[in-house]
PDB file of N, CA and C in Angstrom:
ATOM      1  N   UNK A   1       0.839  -1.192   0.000  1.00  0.00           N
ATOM      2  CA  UNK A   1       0.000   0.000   0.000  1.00  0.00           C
ATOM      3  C   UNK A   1       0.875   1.242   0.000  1.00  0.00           C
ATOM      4  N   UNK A   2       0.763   2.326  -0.792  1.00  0.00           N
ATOM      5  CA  UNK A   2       1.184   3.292  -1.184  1.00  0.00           C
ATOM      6  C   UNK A   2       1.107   4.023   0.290  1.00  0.00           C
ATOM      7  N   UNK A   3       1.509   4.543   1.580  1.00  0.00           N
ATOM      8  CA  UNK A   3       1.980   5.285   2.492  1.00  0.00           C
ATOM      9  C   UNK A   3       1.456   6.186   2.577  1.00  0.00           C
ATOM     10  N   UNK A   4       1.504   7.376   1.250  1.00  0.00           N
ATOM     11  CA  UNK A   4       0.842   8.349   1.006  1.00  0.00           C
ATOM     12  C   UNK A   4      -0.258   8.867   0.926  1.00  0.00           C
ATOM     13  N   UNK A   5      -0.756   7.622   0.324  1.00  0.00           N
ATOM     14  CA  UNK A   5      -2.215   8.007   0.037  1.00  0.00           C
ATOM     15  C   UNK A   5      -3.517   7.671   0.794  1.00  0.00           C
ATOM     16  N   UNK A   6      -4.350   8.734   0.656  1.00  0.00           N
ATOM     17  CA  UNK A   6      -5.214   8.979   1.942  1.00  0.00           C
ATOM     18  C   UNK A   6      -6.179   7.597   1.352  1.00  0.00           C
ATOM     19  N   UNK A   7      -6.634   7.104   2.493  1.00  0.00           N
ATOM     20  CA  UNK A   7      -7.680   5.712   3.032  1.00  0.00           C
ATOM     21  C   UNK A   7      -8.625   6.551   3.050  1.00  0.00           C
ATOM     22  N   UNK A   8      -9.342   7.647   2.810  1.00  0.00           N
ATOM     23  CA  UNK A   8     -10.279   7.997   3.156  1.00  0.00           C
ATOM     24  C   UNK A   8     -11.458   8.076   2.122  1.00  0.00           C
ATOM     25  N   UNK A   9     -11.117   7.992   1.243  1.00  0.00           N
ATOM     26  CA  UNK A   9     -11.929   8.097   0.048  1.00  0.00           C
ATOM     27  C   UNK A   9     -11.834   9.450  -0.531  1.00  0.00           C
ATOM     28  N   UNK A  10     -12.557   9.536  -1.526  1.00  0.00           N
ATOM     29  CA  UNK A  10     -12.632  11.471  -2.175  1.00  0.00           C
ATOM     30  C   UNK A  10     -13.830  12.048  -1.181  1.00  0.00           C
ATOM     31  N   UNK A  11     -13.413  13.187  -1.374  1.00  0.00           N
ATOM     32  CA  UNK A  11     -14.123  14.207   0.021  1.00  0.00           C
ATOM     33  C   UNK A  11     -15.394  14.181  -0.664  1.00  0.00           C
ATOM     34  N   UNK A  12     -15.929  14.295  -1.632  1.00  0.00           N
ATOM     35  CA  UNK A  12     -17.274  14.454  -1.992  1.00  0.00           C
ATOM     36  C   UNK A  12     -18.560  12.959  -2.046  1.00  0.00           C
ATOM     37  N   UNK A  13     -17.701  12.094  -1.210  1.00  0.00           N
ATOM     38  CA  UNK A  13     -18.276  10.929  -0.662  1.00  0.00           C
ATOM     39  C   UNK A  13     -19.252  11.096   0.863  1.00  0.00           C
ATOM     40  N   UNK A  14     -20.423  10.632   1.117  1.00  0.00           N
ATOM     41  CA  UNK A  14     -20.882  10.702   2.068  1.00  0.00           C
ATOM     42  C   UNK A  14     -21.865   9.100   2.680  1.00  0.00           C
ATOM     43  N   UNK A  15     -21.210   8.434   3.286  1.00  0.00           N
ATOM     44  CA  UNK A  15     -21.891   7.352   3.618  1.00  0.00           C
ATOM     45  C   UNK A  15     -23.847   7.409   4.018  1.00  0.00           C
ATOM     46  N   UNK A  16     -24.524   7.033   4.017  1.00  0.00           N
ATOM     47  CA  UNK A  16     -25.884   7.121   4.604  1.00  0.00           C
ATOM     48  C   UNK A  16     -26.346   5.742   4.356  1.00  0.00           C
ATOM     49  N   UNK A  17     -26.575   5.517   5.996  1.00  0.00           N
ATOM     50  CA  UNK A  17     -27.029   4.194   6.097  1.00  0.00           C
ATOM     51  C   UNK A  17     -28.861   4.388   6.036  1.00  0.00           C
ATOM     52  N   UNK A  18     -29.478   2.929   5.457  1.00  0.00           N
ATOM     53  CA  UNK A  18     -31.054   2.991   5.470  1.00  0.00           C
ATOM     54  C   UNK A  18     -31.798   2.579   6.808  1.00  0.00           C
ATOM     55  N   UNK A  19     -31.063   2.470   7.243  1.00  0.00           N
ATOM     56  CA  UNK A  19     -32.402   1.984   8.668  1.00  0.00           C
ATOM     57  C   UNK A  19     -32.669   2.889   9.656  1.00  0.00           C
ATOM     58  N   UNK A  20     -33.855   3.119   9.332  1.00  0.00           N
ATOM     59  CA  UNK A  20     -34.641   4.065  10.284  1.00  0.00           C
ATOM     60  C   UNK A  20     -34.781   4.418  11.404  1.00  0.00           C
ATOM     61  N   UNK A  21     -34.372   3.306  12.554  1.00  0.00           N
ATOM     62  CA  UNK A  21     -33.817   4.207  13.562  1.00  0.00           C
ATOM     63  C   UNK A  21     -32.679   3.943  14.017  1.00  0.00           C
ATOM     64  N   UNK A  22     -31.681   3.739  13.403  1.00  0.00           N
ATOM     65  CA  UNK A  22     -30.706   3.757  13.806  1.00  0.00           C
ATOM     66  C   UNK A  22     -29.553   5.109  13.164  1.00  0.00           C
ATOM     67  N   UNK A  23     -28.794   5.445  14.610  1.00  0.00           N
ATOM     68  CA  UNK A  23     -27.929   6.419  13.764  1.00  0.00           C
ATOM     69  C   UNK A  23     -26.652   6.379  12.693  1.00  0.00           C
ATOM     70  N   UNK A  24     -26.850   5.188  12.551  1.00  0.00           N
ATOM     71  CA  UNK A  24     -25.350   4.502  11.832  1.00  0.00           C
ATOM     72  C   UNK A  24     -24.879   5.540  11.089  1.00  0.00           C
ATOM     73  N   UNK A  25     -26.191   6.174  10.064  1.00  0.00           N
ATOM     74  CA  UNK A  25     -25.803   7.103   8.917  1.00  0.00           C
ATOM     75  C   UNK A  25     -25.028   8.298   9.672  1.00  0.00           C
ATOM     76  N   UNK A  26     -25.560   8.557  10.542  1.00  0.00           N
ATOM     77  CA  UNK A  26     -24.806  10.065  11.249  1.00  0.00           C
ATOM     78  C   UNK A  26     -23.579   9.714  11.663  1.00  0.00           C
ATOM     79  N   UNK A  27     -23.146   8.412  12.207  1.00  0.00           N
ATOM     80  CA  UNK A  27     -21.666   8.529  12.579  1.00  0.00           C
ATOM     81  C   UNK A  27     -21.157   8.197  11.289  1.00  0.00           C
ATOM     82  N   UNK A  28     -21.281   7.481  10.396  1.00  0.00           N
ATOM     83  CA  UNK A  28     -20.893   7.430   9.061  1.00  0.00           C
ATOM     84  C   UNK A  28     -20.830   8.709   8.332  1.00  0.00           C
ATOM     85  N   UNK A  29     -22.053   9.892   8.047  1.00  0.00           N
ATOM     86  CA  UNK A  29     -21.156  11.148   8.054  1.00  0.00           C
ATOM     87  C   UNK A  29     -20.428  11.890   8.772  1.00  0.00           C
ATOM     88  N   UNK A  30     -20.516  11.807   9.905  1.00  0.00           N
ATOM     89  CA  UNK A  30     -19.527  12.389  10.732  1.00  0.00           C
ATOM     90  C   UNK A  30     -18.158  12.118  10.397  1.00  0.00           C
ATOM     91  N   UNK A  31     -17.897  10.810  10.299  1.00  0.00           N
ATOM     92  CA  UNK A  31     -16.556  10.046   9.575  1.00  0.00           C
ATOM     93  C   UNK A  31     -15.937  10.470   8.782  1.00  0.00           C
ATOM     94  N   UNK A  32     -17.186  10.917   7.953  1.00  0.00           N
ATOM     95  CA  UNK A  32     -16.901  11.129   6.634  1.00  0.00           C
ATOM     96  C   UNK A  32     -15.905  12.747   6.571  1.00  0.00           C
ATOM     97  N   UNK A  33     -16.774  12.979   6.703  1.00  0.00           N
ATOM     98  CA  UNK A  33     -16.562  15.023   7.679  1.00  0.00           C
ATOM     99  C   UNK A  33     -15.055  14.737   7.737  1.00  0.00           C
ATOM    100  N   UNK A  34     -14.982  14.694   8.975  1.00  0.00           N
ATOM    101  CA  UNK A  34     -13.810  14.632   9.720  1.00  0.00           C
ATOM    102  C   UNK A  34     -12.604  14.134   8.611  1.00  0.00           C
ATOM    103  N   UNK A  35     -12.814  12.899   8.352  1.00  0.00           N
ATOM    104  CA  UNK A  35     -11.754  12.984   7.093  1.00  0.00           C
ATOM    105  C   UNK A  35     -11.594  14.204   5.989  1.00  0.00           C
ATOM    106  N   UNK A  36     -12.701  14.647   5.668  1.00  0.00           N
ATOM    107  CA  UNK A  36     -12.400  15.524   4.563  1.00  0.00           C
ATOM    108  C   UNK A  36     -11.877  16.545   5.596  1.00  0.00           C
ATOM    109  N   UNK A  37     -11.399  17.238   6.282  1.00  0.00           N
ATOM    110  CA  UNK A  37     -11.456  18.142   6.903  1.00  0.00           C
ATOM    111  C   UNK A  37      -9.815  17.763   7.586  1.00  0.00           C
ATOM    112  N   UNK A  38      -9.351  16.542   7.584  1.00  0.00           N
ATOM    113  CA  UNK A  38      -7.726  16.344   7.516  1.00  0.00           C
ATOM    114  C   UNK A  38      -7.201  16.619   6.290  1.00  0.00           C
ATOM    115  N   UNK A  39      -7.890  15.726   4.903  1.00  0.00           N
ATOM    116  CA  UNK A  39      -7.513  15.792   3.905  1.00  0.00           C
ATOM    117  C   UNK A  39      -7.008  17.549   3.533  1.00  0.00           C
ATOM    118  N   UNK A  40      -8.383  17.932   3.787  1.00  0.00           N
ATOM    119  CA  UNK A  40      -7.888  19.775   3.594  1.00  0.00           C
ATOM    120  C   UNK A  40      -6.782  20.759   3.964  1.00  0.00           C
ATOM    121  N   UNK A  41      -6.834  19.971   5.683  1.00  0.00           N
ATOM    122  CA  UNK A  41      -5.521  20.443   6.525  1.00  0.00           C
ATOM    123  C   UNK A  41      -4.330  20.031   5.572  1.00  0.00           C
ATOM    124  N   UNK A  42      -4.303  18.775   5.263  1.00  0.00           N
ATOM    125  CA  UNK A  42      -3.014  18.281   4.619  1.00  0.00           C
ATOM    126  C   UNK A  42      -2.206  19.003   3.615  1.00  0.00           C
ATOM    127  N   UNK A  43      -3.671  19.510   2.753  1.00  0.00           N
ATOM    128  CA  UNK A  43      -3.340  20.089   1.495  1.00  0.00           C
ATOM    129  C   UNK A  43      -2.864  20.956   1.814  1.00  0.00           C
ATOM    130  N   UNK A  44      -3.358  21.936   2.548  1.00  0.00           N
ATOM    131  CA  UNK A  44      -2.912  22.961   2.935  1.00  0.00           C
ATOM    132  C   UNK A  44      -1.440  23.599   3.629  1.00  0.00           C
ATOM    133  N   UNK A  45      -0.903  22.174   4.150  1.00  0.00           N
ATOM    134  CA  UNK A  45      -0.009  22.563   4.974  1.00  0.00           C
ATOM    135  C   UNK A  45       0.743  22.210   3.204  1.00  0.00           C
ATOM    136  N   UNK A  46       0.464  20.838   2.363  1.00  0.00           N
ATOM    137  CA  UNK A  46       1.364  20.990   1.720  1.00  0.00           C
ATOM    138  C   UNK A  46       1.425  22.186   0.361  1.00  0.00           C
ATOM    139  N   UNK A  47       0.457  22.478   0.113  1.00  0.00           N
ATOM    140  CA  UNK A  47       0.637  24.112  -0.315  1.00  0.00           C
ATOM    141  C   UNK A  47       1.378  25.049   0.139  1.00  0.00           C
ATOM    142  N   UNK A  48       2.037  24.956   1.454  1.00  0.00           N
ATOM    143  CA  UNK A  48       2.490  26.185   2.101  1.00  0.00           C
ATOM    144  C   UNK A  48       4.021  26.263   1.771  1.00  0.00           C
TER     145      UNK A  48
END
């Protein structure tokens, strides 16, 4: 596995689970979030 490269998927991915009462989908976007939101940091620092 390439070291570099982010496990996270592309940022414009958002998991949503179907079952109705469960919150799966919300911690699954939350997940999701949060990764895109390193990915950004990353870029950023390596832009600098």
């Amino acid at each position: 596995m390439d070291e570099k490269r982010c496990t996270c998927g592309t940022m414009d991915v958002r998991v949503v689970a179907c079952s109705g009462g469960s919150n799966v989908g919300q911690i699954a976007n939350d997940a999701a979030k949060a990764c895109s939101l390193v990915v950004e940091k990353v870029k950023d620092e390596l832009a600098a």
